[in-house]
C-alpha atoms as a PDB file:
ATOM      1  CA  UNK A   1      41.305 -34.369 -14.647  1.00  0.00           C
ATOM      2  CA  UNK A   2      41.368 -32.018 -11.489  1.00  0.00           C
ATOM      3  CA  UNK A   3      38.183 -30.518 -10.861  1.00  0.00           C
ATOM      4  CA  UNK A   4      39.852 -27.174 -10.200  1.00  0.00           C
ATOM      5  CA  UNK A   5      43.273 -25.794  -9.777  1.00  0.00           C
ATOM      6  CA  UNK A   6      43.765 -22.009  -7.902  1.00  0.00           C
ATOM      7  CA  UNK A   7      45.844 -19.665  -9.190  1.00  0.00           C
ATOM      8  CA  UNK A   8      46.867 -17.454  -6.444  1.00  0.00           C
ATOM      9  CA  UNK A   9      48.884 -14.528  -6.461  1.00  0.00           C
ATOM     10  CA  UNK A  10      50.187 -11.996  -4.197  1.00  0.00           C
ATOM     11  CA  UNK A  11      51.346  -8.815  -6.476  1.00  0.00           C
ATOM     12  CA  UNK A  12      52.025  -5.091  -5.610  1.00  0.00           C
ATOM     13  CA  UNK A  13      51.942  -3.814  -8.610  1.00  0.00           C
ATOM     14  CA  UNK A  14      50.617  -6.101 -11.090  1.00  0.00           C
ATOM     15  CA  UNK A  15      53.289  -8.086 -12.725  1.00  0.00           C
ATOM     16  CA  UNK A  16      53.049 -11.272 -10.816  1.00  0.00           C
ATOM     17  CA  UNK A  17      49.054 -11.159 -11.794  1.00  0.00           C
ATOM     18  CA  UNK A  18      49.986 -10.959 -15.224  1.00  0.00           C
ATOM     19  CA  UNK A  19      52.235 -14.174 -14.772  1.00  0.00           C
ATOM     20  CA  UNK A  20      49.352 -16.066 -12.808  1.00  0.00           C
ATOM     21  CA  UNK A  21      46.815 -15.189 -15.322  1.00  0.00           C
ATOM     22  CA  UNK A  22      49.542 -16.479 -18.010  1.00  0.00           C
ATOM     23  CA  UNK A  23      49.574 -19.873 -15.975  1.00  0.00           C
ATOM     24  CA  UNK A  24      46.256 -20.178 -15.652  1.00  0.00           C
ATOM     25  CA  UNK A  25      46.089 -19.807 -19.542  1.00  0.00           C
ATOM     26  CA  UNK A  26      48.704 -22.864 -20.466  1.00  0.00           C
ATOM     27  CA  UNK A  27      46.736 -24.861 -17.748  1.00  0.00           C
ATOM     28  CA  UNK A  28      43.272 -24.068 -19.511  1.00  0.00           C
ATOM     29  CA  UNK A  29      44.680 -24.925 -22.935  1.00  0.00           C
ATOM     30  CA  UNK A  30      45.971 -28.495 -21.338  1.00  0.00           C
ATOM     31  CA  UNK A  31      42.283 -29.368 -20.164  1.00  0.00           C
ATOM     32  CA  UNK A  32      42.488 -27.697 -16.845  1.00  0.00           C
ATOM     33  CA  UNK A  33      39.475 -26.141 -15.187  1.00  0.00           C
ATOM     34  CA  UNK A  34      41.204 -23.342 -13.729  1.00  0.00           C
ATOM     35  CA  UNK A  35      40.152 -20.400 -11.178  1.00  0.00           C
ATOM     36  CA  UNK A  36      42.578 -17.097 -10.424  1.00  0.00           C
ATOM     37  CA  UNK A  37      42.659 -15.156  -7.948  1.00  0.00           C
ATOM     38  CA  UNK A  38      44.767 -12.762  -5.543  1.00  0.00           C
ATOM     39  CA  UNK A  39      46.044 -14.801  -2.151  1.00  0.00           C
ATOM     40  CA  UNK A  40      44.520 -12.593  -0.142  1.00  0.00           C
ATOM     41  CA  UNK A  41      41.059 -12.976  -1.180  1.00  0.00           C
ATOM     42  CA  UNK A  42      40.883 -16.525  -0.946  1.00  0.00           C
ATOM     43  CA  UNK A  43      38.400 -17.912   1.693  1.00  0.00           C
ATOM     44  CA  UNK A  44      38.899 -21.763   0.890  1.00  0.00           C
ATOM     45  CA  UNK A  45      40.128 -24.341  -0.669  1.00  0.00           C
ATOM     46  CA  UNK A  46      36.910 -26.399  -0.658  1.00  0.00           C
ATOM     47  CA  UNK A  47      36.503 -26.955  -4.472  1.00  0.00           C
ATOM     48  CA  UNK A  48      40.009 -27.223  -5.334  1.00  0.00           C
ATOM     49  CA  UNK A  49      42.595 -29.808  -5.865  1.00  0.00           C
ATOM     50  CA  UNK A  50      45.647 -28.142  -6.611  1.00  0.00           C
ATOM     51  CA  UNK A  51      47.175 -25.116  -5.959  1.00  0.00           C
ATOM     52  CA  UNK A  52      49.822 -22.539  -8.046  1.00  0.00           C
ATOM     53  CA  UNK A  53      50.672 -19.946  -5.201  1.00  0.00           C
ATOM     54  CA  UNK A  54      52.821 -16.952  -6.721  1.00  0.00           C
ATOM     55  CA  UNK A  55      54.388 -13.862  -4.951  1.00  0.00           C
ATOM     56  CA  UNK A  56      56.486 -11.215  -5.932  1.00  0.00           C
ATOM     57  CA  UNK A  57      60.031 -10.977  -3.815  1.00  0.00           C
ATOM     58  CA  UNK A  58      60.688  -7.402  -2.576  1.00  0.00           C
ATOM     59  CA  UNK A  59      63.885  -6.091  -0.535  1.00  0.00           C
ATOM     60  CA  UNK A  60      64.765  -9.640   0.105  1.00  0.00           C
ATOM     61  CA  UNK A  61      61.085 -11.067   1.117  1.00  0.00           C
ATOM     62  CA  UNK A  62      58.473 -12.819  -0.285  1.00  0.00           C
ATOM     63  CA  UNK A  63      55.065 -10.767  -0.365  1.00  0.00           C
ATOM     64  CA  UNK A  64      52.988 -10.999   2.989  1.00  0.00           C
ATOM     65  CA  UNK A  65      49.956 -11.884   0.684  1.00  0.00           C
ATOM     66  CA  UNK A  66      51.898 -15.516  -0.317  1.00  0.00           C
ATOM     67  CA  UNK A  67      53.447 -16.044   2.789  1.00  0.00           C
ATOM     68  CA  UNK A  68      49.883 -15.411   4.869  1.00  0.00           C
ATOM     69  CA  UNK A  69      47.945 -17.766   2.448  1.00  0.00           C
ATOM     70  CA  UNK A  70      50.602 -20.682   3.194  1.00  0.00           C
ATOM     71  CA  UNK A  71      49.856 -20.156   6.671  1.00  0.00           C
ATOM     72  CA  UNK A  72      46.447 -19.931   6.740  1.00  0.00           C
ATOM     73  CA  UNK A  73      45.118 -22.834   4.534  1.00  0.00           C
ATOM     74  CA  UNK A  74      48.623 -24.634   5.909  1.00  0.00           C
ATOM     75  CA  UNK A  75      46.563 -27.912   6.345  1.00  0.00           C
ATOM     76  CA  UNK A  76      44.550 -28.110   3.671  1.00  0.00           C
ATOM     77  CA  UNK A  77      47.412 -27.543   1.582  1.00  0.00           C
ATOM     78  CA  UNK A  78      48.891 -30.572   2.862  1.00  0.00           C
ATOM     79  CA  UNK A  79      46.353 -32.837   1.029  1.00  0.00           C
ATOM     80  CA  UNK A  80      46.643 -31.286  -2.261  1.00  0.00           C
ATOM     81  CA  UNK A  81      48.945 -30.699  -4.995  1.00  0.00           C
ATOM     82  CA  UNK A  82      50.937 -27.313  -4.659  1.00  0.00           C
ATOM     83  CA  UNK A  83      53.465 -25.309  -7.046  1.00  0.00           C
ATOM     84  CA  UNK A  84      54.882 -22.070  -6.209  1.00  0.00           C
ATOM     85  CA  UNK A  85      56.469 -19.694  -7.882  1.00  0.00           C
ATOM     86  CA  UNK A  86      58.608 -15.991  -7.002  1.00  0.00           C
ATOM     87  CA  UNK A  87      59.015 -13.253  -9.017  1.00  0.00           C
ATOM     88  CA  UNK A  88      61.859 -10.702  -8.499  1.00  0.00           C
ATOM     89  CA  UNK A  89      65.568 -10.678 -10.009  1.00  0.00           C
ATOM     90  CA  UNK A  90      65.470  -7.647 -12.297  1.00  0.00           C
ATOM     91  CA  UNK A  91      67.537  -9.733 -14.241  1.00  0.00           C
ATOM     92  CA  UNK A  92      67.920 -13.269 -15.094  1.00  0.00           C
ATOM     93  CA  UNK A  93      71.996 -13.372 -14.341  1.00  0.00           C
ATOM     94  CA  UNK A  94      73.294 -16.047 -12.371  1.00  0.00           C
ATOM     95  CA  UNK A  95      73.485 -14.162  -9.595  1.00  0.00           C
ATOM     96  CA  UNK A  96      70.177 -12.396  -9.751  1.00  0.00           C
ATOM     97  CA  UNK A  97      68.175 -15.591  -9.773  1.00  0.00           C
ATOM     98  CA  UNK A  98      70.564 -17.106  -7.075  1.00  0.00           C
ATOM     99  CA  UNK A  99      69.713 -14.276  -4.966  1.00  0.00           C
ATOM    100  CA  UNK A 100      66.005 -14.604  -5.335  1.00  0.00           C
ATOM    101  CA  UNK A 101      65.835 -18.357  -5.224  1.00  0.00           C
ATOM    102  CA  UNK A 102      67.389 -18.136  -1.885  1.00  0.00           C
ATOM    103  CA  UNK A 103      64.269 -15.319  -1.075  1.00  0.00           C
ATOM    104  CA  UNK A 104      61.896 -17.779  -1.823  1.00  0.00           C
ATOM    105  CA  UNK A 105      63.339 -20.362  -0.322  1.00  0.00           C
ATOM    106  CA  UNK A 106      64.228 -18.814   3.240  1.00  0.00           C
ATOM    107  CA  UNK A 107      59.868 -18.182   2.988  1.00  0.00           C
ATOM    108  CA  UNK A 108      59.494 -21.764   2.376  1.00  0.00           C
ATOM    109  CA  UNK A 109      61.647 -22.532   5.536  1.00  0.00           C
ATOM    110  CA  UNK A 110      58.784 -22.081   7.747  1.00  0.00           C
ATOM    111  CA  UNK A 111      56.245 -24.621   5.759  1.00  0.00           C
ATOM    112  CA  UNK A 112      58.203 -27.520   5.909  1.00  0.00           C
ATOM    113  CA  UNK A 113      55.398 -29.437   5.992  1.00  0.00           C
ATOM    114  CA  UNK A 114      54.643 -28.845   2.921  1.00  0.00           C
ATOM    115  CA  UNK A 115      56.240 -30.342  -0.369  1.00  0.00           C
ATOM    116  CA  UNK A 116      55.237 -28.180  -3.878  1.00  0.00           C
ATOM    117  CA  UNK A 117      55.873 -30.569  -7.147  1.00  0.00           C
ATOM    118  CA  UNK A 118      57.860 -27.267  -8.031  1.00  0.00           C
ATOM    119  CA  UNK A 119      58.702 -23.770  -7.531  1.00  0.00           C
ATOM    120  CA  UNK A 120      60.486 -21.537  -9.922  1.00  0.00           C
ATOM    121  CA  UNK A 121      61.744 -18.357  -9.629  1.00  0.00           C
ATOM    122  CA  UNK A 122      60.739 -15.577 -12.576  1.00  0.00           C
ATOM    123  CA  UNK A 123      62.383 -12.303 -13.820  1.00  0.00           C
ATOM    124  CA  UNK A 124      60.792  -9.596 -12.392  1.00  0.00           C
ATOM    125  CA  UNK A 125      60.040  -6.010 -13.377  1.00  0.00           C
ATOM    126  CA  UNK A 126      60.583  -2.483 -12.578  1.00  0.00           C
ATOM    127  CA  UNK A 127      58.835   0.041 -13.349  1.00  0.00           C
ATOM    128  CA  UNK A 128      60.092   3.822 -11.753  1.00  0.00           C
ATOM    129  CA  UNK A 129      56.558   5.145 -11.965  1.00  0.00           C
ATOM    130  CA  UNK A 130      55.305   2.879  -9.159  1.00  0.00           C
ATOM    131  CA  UNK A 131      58.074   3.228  -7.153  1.00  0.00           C
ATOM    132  CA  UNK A 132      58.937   5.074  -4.222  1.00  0.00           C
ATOM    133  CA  UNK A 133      62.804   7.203  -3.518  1.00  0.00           C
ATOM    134  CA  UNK A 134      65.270   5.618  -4.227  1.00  0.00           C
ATOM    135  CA  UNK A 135      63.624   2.745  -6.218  1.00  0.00           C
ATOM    136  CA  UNK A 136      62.077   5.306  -8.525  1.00  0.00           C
ATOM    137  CA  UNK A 137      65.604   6.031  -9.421  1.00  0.00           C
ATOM    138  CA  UNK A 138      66.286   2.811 -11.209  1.00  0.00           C
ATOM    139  CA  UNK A 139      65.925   2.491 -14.853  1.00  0.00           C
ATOM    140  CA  UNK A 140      62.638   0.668 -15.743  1.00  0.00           C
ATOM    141  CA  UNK A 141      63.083  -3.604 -16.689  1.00  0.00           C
ATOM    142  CA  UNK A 142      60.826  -6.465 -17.747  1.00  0.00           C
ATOM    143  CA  UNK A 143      63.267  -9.785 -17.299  1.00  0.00           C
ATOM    144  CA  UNK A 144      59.892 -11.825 -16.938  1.00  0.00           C
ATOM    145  CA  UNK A 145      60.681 -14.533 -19.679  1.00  0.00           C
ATOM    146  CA  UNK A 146      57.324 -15.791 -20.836  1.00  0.00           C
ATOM    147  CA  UNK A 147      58.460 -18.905 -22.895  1.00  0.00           C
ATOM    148  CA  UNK A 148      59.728 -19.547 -19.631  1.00  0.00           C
ATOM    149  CA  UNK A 149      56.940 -19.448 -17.626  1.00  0.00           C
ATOM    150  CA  UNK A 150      54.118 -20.951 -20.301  1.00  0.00           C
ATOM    151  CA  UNK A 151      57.285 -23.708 -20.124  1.00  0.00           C
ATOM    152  CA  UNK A 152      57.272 -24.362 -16.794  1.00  0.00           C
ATOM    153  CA  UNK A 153      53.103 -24.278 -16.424  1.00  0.00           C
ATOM    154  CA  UNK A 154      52.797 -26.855 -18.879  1.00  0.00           C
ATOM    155  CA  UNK A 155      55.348 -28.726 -16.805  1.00  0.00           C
ATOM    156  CA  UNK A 156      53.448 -28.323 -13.357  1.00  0.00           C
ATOM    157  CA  UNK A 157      50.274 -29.450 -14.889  1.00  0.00           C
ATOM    158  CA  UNK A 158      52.158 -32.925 -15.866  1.00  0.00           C
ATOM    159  CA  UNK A 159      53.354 -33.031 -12.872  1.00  0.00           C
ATOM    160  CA  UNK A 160      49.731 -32.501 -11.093  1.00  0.00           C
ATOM    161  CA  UNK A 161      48.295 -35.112 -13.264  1.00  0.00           C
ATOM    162  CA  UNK A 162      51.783 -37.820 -12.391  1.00  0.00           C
ATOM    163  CA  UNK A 163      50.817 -37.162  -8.942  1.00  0.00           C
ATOM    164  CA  UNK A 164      46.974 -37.933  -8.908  1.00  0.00           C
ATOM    165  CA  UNK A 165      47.913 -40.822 -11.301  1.00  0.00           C
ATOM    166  CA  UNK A 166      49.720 -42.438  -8.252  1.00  0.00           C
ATOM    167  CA  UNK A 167      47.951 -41.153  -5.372  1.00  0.00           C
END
């Protein structure tokens, strides 16, 4: 069992925090000690073995937050287990998704070094209220599926545990 996994996140207004603290939950439920915490307040990786990095994709970027952490603990990460996951498509069409997996992965371009166990992309959501003209113009969406994502932390922690198994 890991000593500790991160959950980092790099939100703007909130809804990618909600889906790391969901993570974190699943992981806690399968045995997992597990800490959270926004990417950008993160000073090490000292007591951790794993790492679930999530960002939320905006006007065809991943967050700064995400993208900076990566860079910054770039070696350390090297060493230990990593997932990543995006949030963005205010829908989960096809196209949507396609769109933001190719976000996330034109981030990941420039840490090729590094090799997550996974990354998945989430629905995101848009709320008017937050939002500045034009973007406060769009009609408000949640397309964050939640079975979804408790689905796919369940499947990074097996995943963690395969790789420690045979490292």
């Amino acid at each position: 069992m890991y000593r500790s996994i991160l959950v980092a996140y790099a939100t703007k207004h909130g809804s990618t925090r909600e889906v790391a603290e969901t993570i974190a939950g699943v992981l806690r439920t399968d045995g997992y000690d597990v800490v959270v915490r926004p990417a950008s307040d993160v000073a090490d990786l000292d007591d951790v073995e794993a790492v679930v990095l999530g960002g939320a994709l905006y006007t065809g970027r991943w967050h700064r937050d995400a993208r900076r952490f990566l860079s910054r603990f770039r070696g350390d990460l090297a060493g230990r287990r990593l997932a990543i996951f995006g949030m963005g498509p205010k829908t989960m069409s096809t196209e949507d998704v396609a769109g933001s997996r190719e976000q996330l992965g034109r981030a990941l371009q420039s840490f090729p070094d590094l090799r997550p166990v996974s990354t998945a992309v989430f629905g995101g959501v848009i709320d008017p209220g937050c939002l500045h003209f034009p973007f406060s113009h769009l009609p408000a969406s949640d397309a964050r599926d939640w079975r979804q994502i408790r689905c796919w932390a369940t499947e990074v922690g097996a995943a963690f545990a395969a790789e420690r198994a045979t490292a």
